[in-house]
C-alpha atoms as a PDB file:
ATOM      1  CA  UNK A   1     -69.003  32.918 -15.071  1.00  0.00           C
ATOM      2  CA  UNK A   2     -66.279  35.361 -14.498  1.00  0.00           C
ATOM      3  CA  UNK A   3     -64.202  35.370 -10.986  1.00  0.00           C
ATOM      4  CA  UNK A   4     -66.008  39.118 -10.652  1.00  0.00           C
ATOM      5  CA  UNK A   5     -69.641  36.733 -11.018  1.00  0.00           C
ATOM      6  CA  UNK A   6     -68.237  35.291  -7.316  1.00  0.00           C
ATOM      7  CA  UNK A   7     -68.448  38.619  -5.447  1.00  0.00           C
ATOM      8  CA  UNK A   8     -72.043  39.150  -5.510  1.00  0.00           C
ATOM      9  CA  UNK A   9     -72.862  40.654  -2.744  1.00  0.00           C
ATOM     10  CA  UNK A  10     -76.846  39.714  -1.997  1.00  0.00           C
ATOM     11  CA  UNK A  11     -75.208  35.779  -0.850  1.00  0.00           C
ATOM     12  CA  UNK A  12     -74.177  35.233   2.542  1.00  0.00           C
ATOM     13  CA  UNK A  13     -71.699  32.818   3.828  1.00  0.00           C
ATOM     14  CA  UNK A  14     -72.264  29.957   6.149  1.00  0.00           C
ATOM     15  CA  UNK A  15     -70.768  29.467   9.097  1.00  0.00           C
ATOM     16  CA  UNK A  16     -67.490  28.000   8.500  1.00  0.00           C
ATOM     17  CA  UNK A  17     -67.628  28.689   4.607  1.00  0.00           C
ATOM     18  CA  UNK A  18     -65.864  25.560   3.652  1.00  0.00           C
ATOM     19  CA  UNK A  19     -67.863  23.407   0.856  1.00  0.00           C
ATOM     20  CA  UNK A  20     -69.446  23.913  -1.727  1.00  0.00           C
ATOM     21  CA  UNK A  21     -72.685  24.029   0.016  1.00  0.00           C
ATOM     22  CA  UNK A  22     -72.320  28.142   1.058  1.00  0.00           C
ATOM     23  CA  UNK A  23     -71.949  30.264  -1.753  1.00  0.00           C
ATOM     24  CA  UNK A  24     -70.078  32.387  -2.356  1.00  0.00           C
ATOM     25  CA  UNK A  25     -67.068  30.504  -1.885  1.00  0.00           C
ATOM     26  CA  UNK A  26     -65.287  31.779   1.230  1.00  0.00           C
ATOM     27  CA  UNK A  27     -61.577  30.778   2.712  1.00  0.00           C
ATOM     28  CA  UNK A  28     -60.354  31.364   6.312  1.00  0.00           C
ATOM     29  CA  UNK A  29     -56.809  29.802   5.292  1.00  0.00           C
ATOM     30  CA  UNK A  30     -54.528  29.817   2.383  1.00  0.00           C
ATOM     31  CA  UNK A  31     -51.119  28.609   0.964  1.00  0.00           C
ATOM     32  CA  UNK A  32     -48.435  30.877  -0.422  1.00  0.00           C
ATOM     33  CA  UNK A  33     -45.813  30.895  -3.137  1.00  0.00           C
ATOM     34  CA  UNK A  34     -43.273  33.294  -3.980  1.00  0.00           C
ATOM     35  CA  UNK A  35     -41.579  33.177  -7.476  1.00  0.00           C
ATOM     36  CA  UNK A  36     -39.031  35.633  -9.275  1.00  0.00           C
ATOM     37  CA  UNK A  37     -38.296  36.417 -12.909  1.00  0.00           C
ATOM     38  CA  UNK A  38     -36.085  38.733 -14.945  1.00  0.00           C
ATOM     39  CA  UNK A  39     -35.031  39.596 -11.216  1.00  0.00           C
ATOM     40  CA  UNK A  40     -31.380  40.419  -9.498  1.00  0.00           C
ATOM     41  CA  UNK A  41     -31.005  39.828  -5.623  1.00  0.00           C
ATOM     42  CA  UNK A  42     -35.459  39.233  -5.234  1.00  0.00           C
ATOM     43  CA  UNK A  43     -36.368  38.444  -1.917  1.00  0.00           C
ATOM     44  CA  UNK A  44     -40.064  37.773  -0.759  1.00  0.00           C
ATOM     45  CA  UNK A  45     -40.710  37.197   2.508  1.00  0.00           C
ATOM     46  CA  UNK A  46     -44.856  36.891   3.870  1.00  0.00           C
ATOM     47  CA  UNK A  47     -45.922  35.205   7.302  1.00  0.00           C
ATOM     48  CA  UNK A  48     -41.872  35.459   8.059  1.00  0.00           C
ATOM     49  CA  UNK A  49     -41.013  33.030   5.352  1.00  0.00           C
ATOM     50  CA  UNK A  50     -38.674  33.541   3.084  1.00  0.00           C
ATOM     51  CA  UNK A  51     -39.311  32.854  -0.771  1.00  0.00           C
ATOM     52  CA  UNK A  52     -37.344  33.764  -3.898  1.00  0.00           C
ATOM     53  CA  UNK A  53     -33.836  35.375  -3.104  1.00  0.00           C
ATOM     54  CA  UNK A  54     -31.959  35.105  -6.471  1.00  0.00           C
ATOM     55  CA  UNK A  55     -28.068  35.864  -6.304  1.00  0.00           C
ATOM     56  CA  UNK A  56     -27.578  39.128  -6.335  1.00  0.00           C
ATOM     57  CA  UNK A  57     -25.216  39.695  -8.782  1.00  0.00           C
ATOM     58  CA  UNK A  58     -26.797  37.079 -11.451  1.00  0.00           C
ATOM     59  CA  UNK A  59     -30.558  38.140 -13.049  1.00  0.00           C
ATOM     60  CA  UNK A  60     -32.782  35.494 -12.489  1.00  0.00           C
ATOM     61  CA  UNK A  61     -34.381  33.322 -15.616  1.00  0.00           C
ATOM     62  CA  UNK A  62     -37.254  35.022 -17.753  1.00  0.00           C
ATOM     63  CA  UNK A  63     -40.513  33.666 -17.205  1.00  0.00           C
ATOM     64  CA  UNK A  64     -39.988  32.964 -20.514  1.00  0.00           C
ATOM     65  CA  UNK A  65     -37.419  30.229 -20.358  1.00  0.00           C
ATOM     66  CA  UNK A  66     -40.106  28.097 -18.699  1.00  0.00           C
ATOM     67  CA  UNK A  67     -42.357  27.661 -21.494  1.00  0.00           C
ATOM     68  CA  UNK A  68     -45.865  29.037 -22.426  1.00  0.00           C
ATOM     69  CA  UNK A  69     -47.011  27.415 -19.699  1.00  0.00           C
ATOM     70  CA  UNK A  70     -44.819  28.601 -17.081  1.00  0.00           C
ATOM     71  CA  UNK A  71     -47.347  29.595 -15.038  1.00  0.00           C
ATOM     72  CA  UNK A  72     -49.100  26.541 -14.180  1.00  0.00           C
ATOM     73  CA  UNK A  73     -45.545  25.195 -12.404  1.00  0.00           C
ATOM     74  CA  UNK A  74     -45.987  28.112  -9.617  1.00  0.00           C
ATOM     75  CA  UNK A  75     -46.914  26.269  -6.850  1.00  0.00           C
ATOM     76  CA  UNK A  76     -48.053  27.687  -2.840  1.00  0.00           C
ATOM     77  CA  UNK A  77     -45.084  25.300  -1.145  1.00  0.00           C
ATOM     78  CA  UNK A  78     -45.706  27.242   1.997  1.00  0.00           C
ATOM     79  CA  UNK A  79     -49.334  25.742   4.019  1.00  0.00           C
ATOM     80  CA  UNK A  80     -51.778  26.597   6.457  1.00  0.00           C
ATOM     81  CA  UNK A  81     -51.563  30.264   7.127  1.00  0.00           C
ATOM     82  CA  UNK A  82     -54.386  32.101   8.827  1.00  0.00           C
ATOM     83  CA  UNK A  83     -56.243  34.900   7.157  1.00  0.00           C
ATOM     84  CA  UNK A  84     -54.033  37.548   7.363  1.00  0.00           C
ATOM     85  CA  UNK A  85     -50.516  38.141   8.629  1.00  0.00           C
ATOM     86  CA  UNK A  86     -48.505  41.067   7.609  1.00  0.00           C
ATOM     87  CA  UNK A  87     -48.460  42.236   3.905  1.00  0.00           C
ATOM     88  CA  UNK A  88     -45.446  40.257   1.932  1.00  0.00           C
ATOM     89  CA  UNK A  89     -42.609  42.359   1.767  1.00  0.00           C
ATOM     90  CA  UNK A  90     -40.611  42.089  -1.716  1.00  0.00           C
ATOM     91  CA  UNK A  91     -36.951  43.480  -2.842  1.00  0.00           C
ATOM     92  CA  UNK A  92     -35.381  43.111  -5.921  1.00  0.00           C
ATOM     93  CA  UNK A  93     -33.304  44.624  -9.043  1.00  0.00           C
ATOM     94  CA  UNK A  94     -35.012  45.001 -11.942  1.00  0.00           C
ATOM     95  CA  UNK A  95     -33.086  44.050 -15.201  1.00  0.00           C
ATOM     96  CA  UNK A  96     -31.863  47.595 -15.740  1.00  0.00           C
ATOM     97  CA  UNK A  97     -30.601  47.209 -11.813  1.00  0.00           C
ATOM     98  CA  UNK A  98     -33.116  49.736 -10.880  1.00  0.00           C
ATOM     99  CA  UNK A  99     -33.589  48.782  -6.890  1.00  0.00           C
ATOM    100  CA  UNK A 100     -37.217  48.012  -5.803  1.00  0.00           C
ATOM    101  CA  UNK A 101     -39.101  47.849  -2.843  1.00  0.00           C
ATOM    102  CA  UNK A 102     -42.807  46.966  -2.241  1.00  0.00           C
ATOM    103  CA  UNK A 103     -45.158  46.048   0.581  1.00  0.00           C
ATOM    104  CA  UNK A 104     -47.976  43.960  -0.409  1.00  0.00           C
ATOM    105  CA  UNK A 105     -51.271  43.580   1.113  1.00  0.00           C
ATOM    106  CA  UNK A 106     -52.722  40.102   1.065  1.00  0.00           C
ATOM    107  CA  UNK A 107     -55.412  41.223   3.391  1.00  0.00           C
ATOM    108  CA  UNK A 108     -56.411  44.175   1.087  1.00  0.00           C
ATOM    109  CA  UNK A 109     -56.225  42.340  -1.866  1.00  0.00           C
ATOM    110  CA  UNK A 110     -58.210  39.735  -0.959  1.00  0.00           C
ATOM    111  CA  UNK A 111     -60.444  41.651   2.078  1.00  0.00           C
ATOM    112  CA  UNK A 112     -63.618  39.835   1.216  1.00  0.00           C
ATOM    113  CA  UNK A 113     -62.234  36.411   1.202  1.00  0.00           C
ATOM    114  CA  UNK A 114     -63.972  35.101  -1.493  1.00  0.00           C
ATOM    115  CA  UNK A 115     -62.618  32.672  -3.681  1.00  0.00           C
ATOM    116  CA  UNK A 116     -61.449  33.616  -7.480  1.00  0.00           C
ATOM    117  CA  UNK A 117     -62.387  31.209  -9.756  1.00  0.00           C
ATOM    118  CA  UNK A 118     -63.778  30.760 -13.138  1.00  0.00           C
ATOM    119  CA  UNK A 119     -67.126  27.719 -12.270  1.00  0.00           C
ATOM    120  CA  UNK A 120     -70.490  28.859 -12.503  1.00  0.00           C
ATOM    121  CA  UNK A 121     -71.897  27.836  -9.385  1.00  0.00           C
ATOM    122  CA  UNK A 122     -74.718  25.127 -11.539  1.00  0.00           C
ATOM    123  CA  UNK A 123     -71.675  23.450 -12.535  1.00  0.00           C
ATOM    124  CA  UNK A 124     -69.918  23.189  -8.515  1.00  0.00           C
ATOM    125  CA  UNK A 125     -70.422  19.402  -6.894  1.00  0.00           C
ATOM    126  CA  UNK A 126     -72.406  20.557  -4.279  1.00  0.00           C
ATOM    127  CA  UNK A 127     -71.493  19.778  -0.368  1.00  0.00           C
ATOM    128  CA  UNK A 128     -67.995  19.114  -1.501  1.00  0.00           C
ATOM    129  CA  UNK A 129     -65.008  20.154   0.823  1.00  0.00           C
ATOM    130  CA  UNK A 130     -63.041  23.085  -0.417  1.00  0.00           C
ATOM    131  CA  UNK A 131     -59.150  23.448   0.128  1.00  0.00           C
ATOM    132  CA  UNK A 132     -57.479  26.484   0.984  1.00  0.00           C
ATOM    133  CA  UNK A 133     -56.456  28.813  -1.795  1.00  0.00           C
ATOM    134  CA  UNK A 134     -53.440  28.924  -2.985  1.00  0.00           C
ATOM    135  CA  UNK A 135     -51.969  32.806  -3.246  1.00  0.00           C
ATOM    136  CA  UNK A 136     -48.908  33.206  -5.957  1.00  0.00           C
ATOM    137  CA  UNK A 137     -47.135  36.317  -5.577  1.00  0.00           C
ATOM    138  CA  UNK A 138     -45.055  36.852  -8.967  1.00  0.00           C
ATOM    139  CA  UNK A 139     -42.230  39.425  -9.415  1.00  0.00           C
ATOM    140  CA  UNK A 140     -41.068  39.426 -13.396  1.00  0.00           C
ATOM    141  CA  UNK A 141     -38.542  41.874 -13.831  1.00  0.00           C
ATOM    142  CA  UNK A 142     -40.669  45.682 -12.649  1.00  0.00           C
ATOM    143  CA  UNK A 143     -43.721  43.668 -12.194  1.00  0.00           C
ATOM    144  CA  UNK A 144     -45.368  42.337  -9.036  1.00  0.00           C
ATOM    145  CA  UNK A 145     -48.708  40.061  -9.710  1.00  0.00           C
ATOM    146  CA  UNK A 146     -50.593  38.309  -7.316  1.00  0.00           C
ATOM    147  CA  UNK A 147     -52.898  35.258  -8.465  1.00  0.00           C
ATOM    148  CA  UNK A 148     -55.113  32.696  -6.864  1.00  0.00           C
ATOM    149  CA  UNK A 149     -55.952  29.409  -7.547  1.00  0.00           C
ATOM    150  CA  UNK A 150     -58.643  27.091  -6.224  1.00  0.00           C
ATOM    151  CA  UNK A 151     -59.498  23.404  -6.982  1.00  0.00           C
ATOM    152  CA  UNK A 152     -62.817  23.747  -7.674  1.00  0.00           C
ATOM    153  CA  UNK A 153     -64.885  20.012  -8.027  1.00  0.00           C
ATOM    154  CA  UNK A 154     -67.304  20.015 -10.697  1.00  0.00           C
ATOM    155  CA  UNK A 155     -70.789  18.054 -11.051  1.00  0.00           C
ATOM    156  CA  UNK A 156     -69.106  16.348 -13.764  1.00  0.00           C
ATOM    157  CA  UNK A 157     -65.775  15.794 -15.594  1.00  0.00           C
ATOM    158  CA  UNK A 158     -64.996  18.261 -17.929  1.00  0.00           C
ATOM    159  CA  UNK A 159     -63.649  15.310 -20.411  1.00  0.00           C
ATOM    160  CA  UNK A 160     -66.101  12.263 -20.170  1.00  0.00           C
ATOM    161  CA  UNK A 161     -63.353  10.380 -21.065  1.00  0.00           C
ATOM    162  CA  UNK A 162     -61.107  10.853 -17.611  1.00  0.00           C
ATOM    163  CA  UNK A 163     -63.234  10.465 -14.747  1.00  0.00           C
ATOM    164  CA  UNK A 164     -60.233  12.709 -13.130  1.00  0.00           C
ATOM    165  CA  UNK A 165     -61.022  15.952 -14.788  1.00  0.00           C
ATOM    166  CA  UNK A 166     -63.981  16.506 -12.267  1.00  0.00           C
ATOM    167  CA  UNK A 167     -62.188  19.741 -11.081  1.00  0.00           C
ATOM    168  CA  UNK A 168     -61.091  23.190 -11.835  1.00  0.00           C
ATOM    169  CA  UNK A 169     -58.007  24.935 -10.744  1.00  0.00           C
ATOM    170  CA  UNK A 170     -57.447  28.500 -12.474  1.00  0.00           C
ATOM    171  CA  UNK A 171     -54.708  30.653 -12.098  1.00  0.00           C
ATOM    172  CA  UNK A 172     -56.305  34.200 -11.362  1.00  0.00           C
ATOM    173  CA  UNK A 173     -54.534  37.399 -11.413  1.00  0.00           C
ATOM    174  CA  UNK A 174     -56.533  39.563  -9.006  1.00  0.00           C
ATOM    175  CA  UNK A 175     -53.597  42.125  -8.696  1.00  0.00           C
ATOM    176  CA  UNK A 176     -50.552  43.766 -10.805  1.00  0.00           C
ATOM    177  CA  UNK A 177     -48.932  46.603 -10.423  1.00  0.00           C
ATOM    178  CA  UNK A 178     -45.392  48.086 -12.486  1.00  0.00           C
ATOM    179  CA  UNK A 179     -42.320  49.333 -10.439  1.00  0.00           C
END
């Protein structure tokens, strides 16, 4: 099932929207993480936390430099934030120095509150708590994406062989735009 399979519109949430047991998924809370790549001087700030700030006068590592993987190690460090404050508000030097500024909406993005996530809802453990989203704002060089991920528990592990792997946790982009 694709995320897009989790906005069907005929389901209506529960009250409270926080297992398994109400489909679609549905958060009323979510964590955020700001990361910057390819970047001079990038500041993020969202729910009047700070994230990123790179020295100005140094660019930033490529995402690159991380590994293939490099997105897996972005993290939402900051907890607990109500559905919706202000949009995040992001400023930074691209690698050519070209200065940037861009407002983005968190609420807009994600209006519906739905979950993103890649588990066909057969294959969700049903009744199971959900935890808040995480929401990963990424700026790499004149690009600003925003993911989300979810763990996701499963009916079953995905390897029979580690009892552990009874989850899913995707990183989805759900927005991208070039400065």
């Amino acid at each position: 099932m694709s995320s897009s399979a989790a906005t069907d519109s005929s389901a209506q949430p529960g009250p409270g929207a926080g297992t398994t047991a109400e489909w679609p998924l549905r958060f009323q809370r979510h964590r955020f993480g700001g990361f910057c790549f390819d970047t001079y001087g990038c500041s993020i700030v969202y729910n009047g936390f700070p994230h990123g700030k790179d020295d100005p006068d140094q660019l930033s590592a490529a995402a690159s430099s991380f590994g293939a993987n490099y997105q897996q190690r972005m993290k939402a460090a900051h907890l607990d934030i109500a559905n919706f404050p202000a949009p995040a508000e992001v400023k930074w030097r691209s690698k050519d120095k070209s200065e940037h500024h861009a407002s983005i909406d968190i609420a807009a993005i994600f209006r519906d509150q739905l979950i993103r996530h890649e588990v066909a809802r057969e294959d969700v453990a049903v009744g199971v708590s959900v935890n808040d989203p995480e929401i990963i704002l990424e700026v790499d060089d004149r690009t600003v994406n925003v993911y989300m991920r979810c763990m996701i528990p499963l009916k079953k592990p995905r390897d029979p062989a580690n009892p552990n792997s009874d989850f899913r946790a995707d990183l989805i982009r759900v927005f991208s735009q070039t400065y």
